[in-house]
Every structure is written in C-alpha cells, then in structure tokens.
N, C-alpha and C. Protein backbone atom coordinates (compact mmCIF):
# COMPACT_ATOMS: atom_id res chain seq x y z
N UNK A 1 83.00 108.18 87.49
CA UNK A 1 83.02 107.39 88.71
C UNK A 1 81.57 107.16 89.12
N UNK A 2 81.40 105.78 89.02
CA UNK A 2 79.95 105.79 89.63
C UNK A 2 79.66 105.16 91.13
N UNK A 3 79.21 106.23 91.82
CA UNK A 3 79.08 106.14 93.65
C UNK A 3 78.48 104.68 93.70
N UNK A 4 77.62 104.13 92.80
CA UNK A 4 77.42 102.66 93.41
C UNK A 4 78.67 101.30 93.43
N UNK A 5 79.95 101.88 92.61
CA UNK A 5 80.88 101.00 92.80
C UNK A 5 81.96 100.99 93.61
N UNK A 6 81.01 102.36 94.85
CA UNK A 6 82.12 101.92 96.37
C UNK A 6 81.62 100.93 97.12
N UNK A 7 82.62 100.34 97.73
CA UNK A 7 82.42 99.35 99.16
C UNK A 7 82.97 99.06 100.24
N UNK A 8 83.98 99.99 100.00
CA UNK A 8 84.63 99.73 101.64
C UNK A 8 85.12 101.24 101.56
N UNK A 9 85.20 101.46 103.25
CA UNK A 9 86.06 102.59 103.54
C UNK A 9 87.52 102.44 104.33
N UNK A 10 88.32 102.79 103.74
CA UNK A 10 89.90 102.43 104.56
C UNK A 10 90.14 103.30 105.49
N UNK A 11 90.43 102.39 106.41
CA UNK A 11 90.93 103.34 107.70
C UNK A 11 92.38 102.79 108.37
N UNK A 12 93.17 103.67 108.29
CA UNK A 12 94.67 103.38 109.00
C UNK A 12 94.51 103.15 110.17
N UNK A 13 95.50 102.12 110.54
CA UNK A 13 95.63 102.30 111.94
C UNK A 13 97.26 101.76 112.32
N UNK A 14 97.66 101.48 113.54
CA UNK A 14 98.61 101.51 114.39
C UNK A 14 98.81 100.11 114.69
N UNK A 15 98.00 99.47 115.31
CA UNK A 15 97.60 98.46 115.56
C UNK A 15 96.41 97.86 114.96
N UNK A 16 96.94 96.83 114.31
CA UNK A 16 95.50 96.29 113.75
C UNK A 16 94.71 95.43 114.81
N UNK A 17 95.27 94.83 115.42
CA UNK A 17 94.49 94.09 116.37
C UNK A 17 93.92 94.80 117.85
N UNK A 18 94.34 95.96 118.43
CA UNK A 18 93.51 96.58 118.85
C UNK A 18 92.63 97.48 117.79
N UNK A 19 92.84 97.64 116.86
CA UNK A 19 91.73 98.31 115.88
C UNK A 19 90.37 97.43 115.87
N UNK A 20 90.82 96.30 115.60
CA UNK A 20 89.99 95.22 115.53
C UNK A 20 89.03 95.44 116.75
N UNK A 21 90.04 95.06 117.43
CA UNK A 21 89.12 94.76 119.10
C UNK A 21 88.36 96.16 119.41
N UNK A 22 88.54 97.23 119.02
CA UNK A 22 87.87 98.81 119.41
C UNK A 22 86.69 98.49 118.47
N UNK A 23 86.58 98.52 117.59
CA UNK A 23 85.87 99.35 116.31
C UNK A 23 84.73 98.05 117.01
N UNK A 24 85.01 96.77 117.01
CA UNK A 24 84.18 95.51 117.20
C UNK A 24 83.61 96.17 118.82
N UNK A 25 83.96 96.28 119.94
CA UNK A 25 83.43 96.79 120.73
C UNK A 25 82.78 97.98 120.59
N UNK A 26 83.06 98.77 119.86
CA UNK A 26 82.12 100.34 119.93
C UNK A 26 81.11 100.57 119.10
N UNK A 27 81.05 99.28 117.85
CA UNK A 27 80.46 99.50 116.53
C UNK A 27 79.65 98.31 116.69
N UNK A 28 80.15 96.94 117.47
CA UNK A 28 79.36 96.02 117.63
C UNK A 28 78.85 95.20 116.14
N UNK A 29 80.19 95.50 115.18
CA UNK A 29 80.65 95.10 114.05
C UNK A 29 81.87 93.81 114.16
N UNK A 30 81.84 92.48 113.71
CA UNK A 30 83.02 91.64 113.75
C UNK A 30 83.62 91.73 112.32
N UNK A 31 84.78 90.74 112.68
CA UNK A 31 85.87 91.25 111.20
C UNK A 31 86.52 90.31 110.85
N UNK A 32 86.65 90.11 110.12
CA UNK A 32 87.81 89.10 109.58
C UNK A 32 89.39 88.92 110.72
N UNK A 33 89.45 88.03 110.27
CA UNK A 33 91.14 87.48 110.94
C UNK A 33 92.08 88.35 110.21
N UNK A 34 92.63 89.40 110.75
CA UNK A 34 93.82 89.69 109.80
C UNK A 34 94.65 89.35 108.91
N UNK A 35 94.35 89.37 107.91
CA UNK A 35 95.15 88.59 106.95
C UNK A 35 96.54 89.58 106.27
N UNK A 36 97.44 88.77 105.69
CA UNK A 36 98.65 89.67 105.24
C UNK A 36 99.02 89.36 103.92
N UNK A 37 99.32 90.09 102.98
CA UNK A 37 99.93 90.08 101.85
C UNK A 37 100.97 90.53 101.51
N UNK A 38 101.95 89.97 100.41
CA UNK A 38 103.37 90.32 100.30
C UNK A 38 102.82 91.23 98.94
N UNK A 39 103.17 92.59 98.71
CA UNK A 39 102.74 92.67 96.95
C UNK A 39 103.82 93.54 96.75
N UNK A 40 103.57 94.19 95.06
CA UNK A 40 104.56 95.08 95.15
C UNK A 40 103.61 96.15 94.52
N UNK A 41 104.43 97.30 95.41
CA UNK A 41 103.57 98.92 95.13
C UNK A 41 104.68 99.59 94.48
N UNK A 42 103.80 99.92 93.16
CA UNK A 42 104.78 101.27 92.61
C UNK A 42 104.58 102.79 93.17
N UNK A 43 105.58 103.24 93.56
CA UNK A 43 105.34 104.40 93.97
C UNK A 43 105.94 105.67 94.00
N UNK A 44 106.82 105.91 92.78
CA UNK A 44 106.43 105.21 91.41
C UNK A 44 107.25 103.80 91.42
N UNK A 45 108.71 103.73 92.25
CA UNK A 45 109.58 103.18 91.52
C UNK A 45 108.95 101.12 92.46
N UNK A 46 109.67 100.36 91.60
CA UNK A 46 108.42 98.75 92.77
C UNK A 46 109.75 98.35 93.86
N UNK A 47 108.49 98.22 94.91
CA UNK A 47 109.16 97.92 96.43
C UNK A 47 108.33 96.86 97.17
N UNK A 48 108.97 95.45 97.32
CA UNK A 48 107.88 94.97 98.46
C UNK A 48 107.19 95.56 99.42
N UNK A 49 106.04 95.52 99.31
CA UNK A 49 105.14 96.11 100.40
C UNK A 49 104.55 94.30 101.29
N UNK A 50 104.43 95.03 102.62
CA UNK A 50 103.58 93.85 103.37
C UNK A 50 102.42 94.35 103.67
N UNK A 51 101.27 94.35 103.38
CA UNK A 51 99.95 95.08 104.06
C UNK A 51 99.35 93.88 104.73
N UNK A 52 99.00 94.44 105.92
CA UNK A 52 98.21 93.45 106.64
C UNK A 52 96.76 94.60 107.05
N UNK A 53 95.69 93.36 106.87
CA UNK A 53 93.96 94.31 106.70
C UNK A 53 93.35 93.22 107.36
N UNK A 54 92.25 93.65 107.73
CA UNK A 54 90.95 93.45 108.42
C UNK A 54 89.90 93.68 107.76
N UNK A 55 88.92 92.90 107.32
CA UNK A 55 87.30 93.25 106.53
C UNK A 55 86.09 93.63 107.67
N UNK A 56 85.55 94.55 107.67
CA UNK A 56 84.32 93.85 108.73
C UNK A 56 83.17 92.98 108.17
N UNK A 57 82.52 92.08 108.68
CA UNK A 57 81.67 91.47 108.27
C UNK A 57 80.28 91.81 108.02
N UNK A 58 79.46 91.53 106.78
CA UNK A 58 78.29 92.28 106.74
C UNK A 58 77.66 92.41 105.24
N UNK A 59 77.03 93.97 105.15
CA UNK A 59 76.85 94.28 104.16
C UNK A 59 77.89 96.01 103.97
N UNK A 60 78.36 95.72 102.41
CA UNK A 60 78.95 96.74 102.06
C UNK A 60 78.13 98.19 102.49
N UNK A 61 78.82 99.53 102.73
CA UNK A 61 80.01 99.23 102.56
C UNK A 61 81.30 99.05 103.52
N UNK A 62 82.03 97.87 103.66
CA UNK A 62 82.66 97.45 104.64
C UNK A 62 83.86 98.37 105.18
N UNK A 63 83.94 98.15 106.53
CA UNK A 63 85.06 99.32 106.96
C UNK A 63 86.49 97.62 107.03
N UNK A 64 87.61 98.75 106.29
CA UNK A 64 88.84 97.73 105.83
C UNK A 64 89.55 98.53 106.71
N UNK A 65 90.15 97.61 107.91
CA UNK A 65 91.63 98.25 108.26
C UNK A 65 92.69 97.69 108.06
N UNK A 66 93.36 98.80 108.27
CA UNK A 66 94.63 98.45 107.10
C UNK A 66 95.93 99.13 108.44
N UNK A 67 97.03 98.01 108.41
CA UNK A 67 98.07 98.34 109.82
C UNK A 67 98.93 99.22 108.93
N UNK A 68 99.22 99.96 109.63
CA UNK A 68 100.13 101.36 108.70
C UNK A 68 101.43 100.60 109.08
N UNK A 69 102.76 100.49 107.64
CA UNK A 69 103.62 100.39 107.67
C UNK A 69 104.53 101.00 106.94
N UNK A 70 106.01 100.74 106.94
CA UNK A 70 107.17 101.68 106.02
C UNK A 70 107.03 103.36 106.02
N UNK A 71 107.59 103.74 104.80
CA UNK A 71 107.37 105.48 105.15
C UNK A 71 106.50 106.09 103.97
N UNK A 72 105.81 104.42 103.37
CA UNK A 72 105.51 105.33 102.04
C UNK A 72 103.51 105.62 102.03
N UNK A 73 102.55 104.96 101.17
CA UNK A 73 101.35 105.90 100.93
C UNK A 73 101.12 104.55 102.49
N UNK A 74 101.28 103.95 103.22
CA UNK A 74 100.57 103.03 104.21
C UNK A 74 101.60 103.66 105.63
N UNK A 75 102.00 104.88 105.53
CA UNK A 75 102.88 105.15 106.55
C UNK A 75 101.92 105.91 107.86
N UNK A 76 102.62 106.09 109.04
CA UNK A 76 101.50 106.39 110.10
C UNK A 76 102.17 108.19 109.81
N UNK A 77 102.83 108.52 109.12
CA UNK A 77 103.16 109.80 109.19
C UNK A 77 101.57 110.60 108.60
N UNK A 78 101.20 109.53 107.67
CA UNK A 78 100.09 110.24 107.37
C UNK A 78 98.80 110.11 108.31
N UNK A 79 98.76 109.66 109.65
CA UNK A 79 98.26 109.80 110.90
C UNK A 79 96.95 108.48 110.46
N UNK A 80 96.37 108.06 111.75
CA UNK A 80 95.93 107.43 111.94
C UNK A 80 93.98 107.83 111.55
N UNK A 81 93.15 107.08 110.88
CA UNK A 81 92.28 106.97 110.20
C UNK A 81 92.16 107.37 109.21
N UNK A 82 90.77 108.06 108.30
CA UNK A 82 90.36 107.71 107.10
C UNK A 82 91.54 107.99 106.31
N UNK A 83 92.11 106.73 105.33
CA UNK A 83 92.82 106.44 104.18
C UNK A 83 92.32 107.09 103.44
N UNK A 84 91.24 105.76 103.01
CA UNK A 84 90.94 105.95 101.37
C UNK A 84 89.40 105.87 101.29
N UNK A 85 88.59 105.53 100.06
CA UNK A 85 87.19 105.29 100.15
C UNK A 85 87.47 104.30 98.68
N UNK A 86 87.50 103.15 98.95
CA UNK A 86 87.50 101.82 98.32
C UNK A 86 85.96 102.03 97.31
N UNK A 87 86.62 101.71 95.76
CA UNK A 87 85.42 101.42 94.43
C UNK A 87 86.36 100.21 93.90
N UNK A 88 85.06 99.46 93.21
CA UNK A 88 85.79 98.82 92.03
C UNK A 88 85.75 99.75 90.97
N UNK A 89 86.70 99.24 90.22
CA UNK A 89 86.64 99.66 88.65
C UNK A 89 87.07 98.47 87.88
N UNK A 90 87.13 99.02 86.46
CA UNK A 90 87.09 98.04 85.58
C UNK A 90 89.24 98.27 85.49
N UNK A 91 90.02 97.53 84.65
CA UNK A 91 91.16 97.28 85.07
C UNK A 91 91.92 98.44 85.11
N UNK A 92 93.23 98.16 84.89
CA UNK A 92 93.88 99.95 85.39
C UNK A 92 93.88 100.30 84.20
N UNK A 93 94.26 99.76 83.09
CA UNK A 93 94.41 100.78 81.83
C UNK A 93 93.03 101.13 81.25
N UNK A 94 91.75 100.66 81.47
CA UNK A 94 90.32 101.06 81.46
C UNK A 94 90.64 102.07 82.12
N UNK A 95 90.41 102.35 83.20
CA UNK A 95 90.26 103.30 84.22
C UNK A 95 91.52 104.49 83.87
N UNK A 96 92.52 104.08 83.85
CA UNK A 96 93.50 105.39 83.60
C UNK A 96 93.29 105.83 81.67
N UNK A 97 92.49 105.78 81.29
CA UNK A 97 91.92 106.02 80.06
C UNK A 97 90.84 106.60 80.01
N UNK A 98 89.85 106.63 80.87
CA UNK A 98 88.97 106.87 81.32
C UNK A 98 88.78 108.27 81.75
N UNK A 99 87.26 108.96 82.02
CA UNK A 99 87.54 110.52 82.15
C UNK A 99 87.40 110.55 83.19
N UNK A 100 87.12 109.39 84.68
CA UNK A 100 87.41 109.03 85.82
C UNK A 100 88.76 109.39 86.50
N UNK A 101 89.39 108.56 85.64
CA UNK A 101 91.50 108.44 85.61
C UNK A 101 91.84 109.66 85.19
N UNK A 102 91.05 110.88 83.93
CA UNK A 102 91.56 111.77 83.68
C UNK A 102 91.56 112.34 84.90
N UNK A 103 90.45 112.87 85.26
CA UNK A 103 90.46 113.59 86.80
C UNK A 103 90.73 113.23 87.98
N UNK A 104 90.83 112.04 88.27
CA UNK A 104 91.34 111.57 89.06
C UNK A 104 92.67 110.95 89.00
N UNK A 105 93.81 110.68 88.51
CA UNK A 105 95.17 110.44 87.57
C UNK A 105 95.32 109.15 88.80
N UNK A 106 95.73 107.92 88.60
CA UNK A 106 96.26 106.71 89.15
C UNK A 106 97.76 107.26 90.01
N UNK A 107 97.76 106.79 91.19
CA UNK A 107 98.94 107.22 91.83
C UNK A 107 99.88 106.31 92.09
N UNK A 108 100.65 105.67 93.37
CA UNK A 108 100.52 104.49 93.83
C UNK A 108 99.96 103.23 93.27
N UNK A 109 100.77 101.89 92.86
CA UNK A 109 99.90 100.94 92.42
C UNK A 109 100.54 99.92 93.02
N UNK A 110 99.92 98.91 93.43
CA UNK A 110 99.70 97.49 94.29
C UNK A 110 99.80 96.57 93.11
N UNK A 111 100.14 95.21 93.01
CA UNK A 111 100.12 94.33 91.82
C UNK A 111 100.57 93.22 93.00
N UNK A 112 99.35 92.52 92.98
CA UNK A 112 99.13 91.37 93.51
C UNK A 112 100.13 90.26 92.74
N UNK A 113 99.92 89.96 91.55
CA UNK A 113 101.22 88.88 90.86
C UNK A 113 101.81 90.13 89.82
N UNK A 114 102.44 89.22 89.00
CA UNK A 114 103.12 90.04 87.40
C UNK A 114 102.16 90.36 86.90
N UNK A 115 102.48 91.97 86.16
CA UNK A 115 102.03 92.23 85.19
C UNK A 115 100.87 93.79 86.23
N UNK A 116 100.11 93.49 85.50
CA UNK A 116 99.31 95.16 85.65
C UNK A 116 98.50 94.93 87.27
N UNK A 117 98.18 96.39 87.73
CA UNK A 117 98.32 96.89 88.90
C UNK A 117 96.35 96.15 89.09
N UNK A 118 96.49 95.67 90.24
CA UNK A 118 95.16 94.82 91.19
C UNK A 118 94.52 96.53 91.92
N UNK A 119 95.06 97.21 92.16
CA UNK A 119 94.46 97.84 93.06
C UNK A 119 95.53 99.59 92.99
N UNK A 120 95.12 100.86 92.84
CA UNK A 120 95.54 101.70 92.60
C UNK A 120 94.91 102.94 93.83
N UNK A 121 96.04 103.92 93.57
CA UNK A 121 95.05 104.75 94.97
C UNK A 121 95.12 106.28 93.68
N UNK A 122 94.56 107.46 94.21
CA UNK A 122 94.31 108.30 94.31
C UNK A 122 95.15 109.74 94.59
N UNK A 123 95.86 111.09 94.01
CA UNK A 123 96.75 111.45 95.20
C UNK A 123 95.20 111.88 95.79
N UNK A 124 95.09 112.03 97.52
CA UNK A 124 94.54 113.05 98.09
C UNK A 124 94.35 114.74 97.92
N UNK A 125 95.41 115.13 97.22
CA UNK A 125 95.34 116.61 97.07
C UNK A 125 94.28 117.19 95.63
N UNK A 126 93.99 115.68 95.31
CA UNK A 126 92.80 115.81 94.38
C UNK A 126 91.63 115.96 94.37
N UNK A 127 91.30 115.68 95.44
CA UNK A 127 90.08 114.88 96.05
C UNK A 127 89.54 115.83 97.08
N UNK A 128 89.78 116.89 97.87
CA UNK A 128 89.71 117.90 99.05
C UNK A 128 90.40 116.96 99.78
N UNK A 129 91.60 116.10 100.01
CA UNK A 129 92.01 115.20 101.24
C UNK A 129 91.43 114.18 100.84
N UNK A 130 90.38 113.58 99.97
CA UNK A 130 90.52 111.81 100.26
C UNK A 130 90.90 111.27 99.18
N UNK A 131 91.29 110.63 99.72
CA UNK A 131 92.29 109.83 98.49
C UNK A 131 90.99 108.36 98.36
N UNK A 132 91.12 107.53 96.77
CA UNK A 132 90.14 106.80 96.30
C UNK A 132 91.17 105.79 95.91
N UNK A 133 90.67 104.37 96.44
CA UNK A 133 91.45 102.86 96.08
C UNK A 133 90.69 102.51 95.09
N UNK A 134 91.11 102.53 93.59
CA UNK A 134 90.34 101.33 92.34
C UNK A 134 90.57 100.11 92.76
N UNK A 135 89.72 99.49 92.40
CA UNK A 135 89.98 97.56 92.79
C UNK A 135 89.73 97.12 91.45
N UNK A 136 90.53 96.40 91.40
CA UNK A 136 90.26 96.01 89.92
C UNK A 136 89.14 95.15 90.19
N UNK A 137 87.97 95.19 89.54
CA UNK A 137 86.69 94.51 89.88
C UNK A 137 86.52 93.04 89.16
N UNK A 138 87.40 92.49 88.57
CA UNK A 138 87.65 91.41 88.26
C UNK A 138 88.03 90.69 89.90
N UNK A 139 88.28 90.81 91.08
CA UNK A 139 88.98 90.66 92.59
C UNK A 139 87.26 90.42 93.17
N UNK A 140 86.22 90.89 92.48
CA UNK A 140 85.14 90.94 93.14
C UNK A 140 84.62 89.84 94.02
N UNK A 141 84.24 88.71 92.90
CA UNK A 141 83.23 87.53 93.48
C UNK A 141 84.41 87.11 94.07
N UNK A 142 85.66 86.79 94.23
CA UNK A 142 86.58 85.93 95.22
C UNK A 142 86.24 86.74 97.01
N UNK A 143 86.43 88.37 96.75
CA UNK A 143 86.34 88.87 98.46
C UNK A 143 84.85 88.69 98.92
N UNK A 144 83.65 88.98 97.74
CA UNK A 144 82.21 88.84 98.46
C UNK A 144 82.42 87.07 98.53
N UNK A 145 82.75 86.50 98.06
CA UNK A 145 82.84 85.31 98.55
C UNK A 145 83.65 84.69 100.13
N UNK A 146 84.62 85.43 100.13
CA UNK A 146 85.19 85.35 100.79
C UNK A 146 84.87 85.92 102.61
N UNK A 147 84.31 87.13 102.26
CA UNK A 147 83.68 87.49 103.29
C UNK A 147 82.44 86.97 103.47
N UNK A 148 81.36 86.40 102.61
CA UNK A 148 80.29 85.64 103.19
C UNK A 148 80.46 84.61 104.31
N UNK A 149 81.92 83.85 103.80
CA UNK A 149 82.00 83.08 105.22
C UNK A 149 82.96 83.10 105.95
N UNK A 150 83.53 84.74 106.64
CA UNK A 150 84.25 85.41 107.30
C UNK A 150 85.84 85.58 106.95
N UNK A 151 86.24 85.43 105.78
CA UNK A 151 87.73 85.13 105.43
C UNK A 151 87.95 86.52 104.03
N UNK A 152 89.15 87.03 104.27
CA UNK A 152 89.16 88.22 103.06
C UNK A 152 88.93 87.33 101.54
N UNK A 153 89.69 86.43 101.71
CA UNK A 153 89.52 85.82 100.15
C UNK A 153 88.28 84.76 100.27
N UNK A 154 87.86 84.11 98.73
CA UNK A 154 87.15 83.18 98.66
C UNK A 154 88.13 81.56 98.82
C-alpha cells in the first residue's frame, strides 16, 4: 500500500446536508452538490445500494461524506463519522492478488456497471478500527476532473 495513493477521508453521517452545511461552516471548506448513485454492493451476496456523497472542494486529501443508509457496511449502527480512509489502487483482481489484498483481504464491493468491483472496502478489525476504500484508479481523471469544477464526476 503506498500512503501517496490516499485522497479522501470518509466520514458517515446522518444527514448529509446538514453535514454539508456544519463541516462548510466550521472548516470553512465548500463541497460538492450531493450527488447519488444506484450501484450494487456485494456483501457478500449483490443488493442495490443507493449512496448519496458529498466531495469537499480543493486539494486532496478530500473529506467525502457519505449519508448512512440500510443495515449493511453504510449503516448508522456503525455510528456516525470516520468510515474509511479512501486510496486508489490499481483494479480489484490486481489488488486482491497483491501482498496489499493479502493483508488487507477485499471485503464489501461496490460495482458501478457489470462486471468487476469500482470500489472495495476493508474489514475494520484489520486495520486497529479503520477500515480502507480501494478506488479503482482507472475512476481517477473523471473525479479530479470533476471536482476541479465543483461536480463529483467529470
């Protein structure tokens, strides 16, 4: 795992739009428009997931909130702030091949269309408590694009 391919830190919340409105008042940080996605998360077994997130605007590494929903890894049972600590990596079967993936084993997986997983988490009980989001880093130049002129995607 190499520490220069983090960039965001995930933080749960309750409300995304007072998240928004706090973190922007106390941090004096702005953010993206909440945007929402339909995907499907294996976890193991696949279930529509809806995640709806927030980018802040800037330079990495960006704080992502993310509205806690359902009962599964985006649930508020697992209480409100730090998620995850967002890296790219190279795709999932790179990475779960990898002596990264050995020690760290792929948990949870997100799949933006068909076929192999966009974005993977971490368990936490690996980690001392934090759990780690792979991005598949092929997703890269579309979000730095995207956030250059305030929008999650390019």
């Amino acid at each position: 795992m190499n520490y220069a391919n983090h960039f965001h830190v995930g933080i749960l919340v309750a409300d995304i739009t007072a998240a928004v409105d706090r973190f922007s008042d106390v941090l004096g940080v702005r953010f993206t428009e909440p945007a929402e996605q339909i995907t499907t998360l294996h976890d193991p077994d696949p279930i529509e997931c809806r995640v709806r997130a927030s980018y802040s605007l800037g330079e990495p590494p960006y704080l992502e909130l993310v509205e806690a929903q359902g009962d599964g890894v985006l649930s508020l049972r697992h209480g409100e702030g730090l998620h995850h600590l967002g890296y790219w990596a190279p795709d999932f079967e790179t990475y779960r091949d990898s002596d990264a993936g050995v020690k760290l084993p792929a948990g949870p997986r997100f799949c933006l269309a068909a076929g192999a997983p966009t974005m993977w988490l971490t368990d936490p009980r690996n980690l001392h408590g934090v759990r780690l989001e792979l991005v598949n880093s092929a997703l890269r130049d579309g979000l730095e694009a995207g956030l250059a002129v305030g929008r999650m995607s390019g």
